[in-house]
PDB file of N, CA and C in Angstrom:
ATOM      1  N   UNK A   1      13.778  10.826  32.254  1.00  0.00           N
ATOM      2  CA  UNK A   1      13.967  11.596  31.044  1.00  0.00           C
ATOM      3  C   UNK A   1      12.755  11.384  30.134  1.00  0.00           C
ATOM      4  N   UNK A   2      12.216  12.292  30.109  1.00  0.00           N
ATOM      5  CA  UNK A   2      10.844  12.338  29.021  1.00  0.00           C
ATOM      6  C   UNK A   2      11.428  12.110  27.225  1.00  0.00           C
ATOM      7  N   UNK A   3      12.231  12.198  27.050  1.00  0.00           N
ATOM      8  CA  UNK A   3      12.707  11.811  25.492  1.00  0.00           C
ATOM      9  C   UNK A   3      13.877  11.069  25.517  1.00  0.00           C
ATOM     10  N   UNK A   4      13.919  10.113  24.738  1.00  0.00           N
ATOM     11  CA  UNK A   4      14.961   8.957  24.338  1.00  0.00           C
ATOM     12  C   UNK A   4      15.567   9.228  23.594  1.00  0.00           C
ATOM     13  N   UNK A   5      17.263   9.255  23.711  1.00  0.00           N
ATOM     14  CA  UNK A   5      17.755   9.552  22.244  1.00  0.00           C
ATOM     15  C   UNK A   5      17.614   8.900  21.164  1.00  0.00           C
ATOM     16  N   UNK A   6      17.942   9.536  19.662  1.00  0.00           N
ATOM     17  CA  UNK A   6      17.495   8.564  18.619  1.00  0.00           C
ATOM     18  C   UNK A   6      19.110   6.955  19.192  1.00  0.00           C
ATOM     19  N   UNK A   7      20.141   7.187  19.224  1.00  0.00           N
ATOM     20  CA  UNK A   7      20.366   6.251  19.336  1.00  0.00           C
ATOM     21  C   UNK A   7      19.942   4.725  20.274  1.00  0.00           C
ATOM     22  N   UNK A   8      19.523   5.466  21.130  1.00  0.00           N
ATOM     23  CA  UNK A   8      18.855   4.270  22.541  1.00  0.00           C
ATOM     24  C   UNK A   8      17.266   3.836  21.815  1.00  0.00           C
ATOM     25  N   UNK A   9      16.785   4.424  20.864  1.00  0.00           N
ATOM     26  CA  UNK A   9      15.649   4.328  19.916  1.00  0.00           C
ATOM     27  C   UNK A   9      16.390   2.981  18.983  1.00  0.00           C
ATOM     28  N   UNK A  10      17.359   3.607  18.483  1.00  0.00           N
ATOM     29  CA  UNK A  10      17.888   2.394  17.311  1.00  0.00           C
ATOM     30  C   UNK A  10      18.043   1.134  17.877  1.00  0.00           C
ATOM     31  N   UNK A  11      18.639   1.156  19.027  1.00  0.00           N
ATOM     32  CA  UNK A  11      18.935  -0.015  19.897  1.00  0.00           C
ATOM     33  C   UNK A  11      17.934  -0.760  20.180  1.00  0.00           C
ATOM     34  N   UNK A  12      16.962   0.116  20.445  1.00  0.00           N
ATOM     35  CA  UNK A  12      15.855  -0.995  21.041  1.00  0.00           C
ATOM     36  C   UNK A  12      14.771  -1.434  19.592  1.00  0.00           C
ATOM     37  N   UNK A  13      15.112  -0.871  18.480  1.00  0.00           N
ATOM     38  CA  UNK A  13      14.687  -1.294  17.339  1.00  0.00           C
ATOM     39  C   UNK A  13      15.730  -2.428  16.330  1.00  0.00           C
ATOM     40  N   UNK A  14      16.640  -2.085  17.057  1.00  0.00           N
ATOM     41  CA  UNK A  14      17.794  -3.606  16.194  1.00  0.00           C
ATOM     42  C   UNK A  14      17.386  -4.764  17.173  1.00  0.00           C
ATOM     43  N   UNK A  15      17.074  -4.477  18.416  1.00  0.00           N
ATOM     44  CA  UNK A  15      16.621  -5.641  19.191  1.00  0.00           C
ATOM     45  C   UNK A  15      15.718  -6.542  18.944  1.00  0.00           C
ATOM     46  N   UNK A  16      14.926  -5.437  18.509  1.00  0.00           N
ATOM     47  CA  UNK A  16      13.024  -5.997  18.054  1.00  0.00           C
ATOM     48  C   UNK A  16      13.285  -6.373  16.432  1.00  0.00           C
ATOM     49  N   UNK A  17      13.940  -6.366  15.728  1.00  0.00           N
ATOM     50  CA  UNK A  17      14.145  -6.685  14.309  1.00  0.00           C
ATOM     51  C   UNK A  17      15.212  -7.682  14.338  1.00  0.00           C
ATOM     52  N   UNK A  18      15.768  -8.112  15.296  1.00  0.00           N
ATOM     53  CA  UNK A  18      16.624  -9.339  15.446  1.00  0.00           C
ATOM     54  C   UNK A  18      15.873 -10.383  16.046  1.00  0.00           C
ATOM     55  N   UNK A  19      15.056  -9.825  16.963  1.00  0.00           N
ATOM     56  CA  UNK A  19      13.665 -10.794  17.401  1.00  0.00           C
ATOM     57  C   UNK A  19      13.289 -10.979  16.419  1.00  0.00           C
ATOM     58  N   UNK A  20      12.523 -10.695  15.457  1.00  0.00           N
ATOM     59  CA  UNK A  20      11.715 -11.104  14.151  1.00  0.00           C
ATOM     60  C   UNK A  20      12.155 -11.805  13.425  1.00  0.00           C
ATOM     61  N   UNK A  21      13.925 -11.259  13.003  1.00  0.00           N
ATOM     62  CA  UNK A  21      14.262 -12.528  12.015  1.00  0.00           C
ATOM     63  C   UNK A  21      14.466 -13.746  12.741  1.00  0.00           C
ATOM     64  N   UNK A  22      14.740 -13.850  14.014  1.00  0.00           N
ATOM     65  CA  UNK A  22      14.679 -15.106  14.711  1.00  0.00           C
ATOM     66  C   UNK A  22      13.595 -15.959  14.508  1.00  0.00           C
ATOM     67  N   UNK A  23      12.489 -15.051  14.640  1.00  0.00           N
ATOM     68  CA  UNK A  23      11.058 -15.839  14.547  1.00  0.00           C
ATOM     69  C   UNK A  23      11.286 -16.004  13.661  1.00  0.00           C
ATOM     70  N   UNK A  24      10.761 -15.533  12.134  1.00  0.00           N
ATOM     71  CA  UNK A  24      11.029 -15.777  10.510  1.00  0.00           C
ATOM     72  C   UNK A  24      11.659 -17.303  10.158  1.00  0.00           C
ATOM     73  N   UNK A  25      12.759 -17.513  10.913  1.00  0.00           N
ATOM     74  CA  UNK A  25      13.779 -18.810  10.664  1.00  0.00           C
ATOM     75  C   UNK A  25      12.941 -19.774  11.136  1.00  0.00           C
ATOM     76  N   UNK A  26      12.784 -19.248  12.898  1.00  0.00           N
ATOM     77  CA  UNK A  26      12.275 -20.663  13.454  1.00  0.00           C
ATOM     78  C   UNK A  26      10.445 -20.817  12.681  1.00  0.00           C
ATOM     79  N   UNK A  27       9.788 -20.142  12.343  1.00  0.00           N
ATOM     80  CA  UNK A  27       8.386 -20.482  12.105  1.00  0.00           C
ATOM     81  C   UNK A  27       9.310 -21.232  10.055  1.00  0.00           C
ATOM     82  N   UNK A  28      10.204 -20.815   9.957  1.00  0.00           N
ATOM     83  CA  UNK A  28      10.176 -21.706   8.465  1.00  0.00           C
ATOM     84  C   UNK A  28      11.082 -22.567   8.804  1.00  0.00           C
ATOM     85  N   UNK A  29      11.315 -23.128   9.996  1.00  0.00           N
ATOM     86  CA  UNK A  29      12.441 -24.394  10.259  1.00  0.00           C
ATOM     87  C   UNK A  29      13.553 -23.974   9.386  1.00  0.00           C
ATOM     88  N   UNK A  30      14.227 -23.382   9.541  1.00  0.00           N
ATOM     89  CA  UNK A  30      15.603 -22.564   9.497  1.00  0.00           C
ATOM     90  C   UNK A  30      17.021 -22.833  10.235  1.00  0.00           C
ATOM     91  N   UNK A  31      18.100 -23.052  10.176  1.00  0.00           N
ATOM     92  CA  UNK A  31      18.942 -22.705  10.894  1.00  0.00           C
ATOM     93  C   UNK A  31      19.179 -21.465  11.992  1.00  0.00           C
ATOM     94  N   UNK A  32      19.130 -21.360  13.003  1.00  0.00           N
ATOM     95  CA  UNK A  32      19.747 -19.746  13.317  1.00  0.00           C
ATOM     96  C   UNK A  32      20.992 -19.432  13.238  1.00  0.00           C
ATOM     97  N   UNK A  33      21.861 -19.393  11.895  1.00  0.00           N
ATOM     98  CA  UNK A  33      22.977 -18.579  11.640  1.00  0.00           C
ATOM     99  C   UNK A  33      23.663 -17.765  11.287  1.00  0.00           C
ATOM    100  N   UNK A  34      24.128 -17.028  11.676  1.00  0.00           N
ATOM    101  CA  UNK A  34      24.536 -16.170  11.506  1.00  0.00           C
ATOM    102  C   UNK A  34      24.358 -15.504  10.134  1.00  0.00           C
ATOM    103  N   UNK A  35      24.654 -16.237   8.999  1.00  0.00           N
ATOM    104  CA  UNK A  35      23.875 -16.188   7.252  1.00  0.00           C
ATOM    105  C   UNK A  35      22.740 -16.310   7.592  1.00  0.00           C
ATOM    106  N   UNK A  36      22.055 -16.999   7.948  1.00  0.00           N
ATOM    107  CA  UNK A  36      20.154 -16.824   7.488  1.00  0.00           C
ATOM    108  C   UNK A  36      20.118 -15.903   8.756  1.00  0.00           C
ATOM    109  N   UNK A  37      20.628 -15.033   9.785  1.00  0.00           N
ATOM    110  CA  UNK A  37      19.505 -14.329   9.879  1.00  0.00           C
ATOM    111  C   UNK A  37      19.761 -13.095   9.149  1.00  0.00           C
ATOM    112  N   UNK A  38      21.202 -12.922   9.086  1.00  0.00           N
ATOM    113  CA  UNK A  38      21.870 -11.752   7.703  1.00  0.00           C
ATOM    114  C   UNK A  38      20.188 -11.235   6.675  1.00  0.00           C
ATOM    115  N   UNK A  39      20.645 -12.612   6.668  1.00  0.00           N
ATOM    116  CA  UNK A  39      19.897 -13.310   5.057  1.00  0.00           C
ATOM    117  C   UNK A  39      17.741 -12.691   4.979  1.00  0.00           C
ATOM    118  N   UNK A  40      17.394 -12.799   6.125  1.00  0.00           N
ATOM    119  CA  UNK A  40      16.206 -12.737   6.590  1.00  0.00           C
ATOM    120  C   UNK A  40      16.119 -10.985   7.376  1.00  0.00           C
ATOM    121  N   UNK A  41      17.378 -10.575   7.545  1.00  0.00           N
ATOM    122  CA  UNK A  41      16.969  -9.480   8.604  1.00  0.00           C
ATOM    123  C   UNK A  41      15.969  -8.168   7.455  1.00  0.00           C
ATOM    124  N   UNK A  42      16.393  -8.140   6.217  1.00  0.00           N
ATOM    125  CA  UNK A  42      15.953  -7.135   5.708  1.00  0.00           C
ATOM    126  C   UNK A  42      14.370  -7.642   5.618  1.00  0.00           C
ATOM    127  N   UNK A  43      13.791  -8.478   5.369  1.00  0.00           N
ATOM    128  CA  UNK A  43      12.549  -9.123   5.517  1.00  0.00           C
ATOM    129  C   UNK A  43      11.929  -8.748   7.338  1.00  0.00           C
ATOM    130  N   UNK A  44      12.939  -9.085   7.678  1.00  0.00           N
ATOM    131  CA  UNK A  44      12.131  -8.284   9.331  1.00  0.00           C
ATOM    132  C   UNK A  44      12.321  -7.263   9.234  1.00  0.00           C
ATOM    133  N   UNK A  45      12.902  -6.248   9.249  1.00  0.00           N
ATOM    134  CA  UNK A  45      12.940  -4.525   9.111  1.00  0.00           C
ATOM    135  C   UNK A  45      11.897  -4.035   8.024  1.00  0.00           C
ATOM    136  N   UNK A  46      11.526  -4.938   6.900  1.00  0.00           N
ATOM    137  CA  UNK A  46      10.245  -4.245   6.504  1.00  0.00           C
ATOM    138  C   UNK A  46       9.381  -4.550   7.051  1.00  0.00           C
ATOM    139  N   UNK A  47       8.743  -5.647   7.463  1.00  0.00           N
ATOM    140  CA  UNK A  47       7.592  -5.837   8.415  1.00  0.00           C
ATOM    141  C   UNK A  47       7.357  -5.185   9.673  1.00  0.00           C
ATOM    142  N   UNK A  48       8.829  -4.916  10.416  1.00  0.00           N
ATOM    143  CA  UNK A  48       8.830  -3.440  11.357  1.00  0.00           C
ATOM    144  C   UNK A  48       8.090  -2.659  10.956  1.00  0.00           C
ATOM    145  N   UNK A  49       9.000  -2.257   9.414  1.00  0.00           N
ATOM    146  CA  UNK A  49       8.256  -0.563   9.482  1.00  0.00           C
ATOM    147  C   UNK A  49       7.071  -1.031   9.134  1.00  0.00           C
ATOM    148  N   UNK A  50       6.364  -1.749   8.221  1.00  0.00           N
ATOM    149  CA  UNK A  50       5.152  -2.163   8.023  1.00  0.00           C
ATOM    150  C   UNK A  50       4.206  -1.474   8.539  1.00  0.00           C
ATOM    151  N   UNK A  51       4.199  -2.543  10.386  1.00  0.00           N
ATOM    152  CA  UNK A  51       3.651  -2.235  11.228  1.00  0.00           C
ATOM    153  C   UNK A  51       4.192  -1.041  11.742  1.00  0.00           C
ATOM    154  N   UNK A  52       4.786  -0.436  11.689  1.00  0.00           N
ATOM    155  CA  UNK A  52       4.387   0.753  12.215  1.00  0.00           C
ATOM    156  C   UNK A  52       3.780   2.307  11.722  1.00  0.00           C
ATOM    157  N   UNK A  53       4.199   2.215  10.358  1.00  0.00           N
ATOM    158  CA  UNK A  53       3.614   2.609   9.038  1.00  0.00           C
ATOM    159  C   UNK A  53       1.608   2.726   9.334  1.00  0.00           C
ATOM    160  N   UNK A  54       1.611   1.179   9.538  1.00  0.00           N
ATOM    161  CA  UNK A  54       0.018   0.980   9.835  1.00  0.00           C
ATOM    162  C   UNK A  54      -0.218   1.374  11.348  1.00  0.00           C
ATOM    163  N   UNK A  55       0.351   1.595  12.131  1.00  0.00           N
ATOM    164  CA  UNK A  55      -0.275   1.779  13.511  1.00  0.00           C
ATOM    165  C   UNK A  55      -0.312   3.538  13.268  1.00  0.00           C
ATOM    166  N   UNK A  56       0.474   4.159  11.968  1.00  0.00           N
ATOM    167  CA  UNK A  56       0.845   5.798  12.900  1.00  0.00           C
ATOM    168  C   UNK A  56      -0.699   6.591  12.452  1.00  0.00           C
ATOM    169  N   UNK A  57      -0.872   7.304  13.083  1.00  0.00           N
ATOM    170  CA  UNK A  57      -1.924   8.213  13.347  1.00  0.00           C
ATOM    171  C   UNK A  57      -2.100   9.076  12.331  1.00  0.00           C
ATOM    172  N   UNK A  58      -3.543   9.464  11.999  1.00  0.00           N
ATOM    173  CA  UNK A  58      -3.301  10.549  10.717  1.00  0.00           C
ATOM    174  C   UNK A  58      -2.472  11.952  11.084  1.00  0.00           C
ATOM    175  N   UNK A  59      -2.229  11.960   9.988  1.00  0.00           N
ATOM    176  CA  UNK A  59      -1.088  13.618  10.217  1.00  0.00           C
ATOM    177  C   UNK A  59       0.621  13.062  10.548  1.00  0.00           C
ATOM    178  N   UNK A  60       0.808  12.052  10.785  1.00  0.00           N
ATOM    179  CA  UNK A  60       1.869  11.809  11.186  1.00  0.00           C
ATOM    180  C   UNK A  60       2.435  11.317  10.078  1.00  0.00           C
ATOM    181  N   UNK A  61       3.771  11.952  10.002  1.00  0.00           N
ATOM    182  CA  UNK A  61       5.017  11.762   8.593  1.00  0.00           C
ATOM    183  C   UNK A  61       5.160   9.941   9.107  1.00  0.00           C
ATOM    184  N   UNK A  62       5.452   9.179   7.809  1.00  0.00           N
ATOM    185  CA  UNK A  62       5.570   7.997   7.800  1.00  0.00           C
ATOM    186  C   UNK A  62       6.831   7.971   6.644  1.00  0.00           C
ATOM    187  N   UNK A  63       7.569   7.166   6.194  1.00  0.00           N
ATOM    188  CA  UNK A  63       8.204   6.615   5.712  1.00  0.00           C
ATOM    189  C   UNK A  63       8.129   5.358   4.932  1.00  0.00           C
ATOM    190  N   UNK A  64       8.093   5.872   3.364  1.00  0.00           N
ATOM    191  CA  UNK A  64       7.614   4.640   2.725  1.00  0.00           C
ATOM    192  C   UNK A  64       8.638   3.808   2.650  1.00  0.00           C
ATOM    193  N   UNK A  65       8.246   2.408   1.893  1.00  0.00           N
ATOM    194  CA  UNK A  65       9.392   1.796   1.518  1.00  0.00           C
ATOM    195  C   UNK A  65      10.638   2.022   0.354  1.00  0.00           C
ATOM    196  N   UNK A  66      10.523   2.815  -0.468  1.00  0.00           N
ATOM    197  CA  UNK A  66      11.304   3.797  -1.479  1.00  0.00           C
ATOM    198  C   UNK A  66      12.169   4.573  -0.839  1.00  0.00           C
ATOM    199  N   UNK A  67      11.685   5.093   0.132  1.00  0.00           N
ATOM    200  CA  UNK A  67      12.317   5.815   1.149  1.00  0.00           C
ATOM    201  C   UNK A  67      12.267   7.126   1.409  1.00  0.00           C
ATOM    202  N   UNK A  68      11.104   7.558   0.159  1.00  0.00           N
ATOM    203  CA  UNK A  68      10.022   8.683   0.844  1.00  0.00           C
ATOM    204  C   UNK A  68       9.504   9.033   1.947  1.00  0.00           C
ATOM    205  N   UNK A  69       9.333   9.869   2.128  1.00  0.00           N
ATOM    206  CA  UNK A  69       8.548  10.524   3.048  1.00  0.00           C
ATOM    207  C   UNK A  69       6.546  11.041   2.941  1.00  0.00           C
ATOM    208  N   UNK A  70       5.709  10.409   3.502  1.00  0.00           N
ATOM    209  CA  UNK A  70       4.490  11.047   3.184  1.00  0.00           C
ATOM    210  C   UNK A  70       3.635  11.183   4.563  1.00  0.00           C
ATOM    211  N   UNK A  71       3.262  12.428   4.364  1.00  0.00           N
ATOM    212  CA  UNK A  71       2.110  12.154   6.219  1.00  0.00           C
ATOM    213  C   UNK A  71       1.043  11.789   5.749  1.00  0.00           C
ATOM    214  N   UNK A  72       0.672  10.581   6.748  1.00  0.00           N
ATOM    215  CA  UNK A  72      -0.624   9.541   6.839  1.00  0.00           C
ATOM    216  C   UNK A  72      -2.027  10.055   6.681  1.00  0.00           C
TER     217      UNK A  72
END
């Protein structure tokens, strides 16, 4: 299948943003519980979009953090 649905998209982006707050804890000697990664996940979902914000190509609609919309 040449296109992914947006949900199998979300999935593999809650994966990769649950990876991060994992890291986040363990690089600040953290607990991993269930509260700190709660606690930390919105701190990984901006550094997601961050980076991806910075990787997208000119012309391409991005998504600020406000929750605008602007192409790059």
């Amino acid at each position: 299948m040449l296109f992914r649905s947006v949900d199998e998209e979300n999935k593999d982006r809650e994966v990769i943003i649950g990876g991060m707050a994992k890291a986040i804890l363990k690089l600040t000697k953290q607990e991993s519980s269930s509260a700190n990664l709660a606690r930390v996940k919105p701190q990984a979902s901006e550094t997601f979009a961050s980076l991806r914000r910075d990787r997208a190509k000119p012309g391409w609609w991005v998504q600020l953090p406000d929750g605008t919309w602007k192409r790059k």
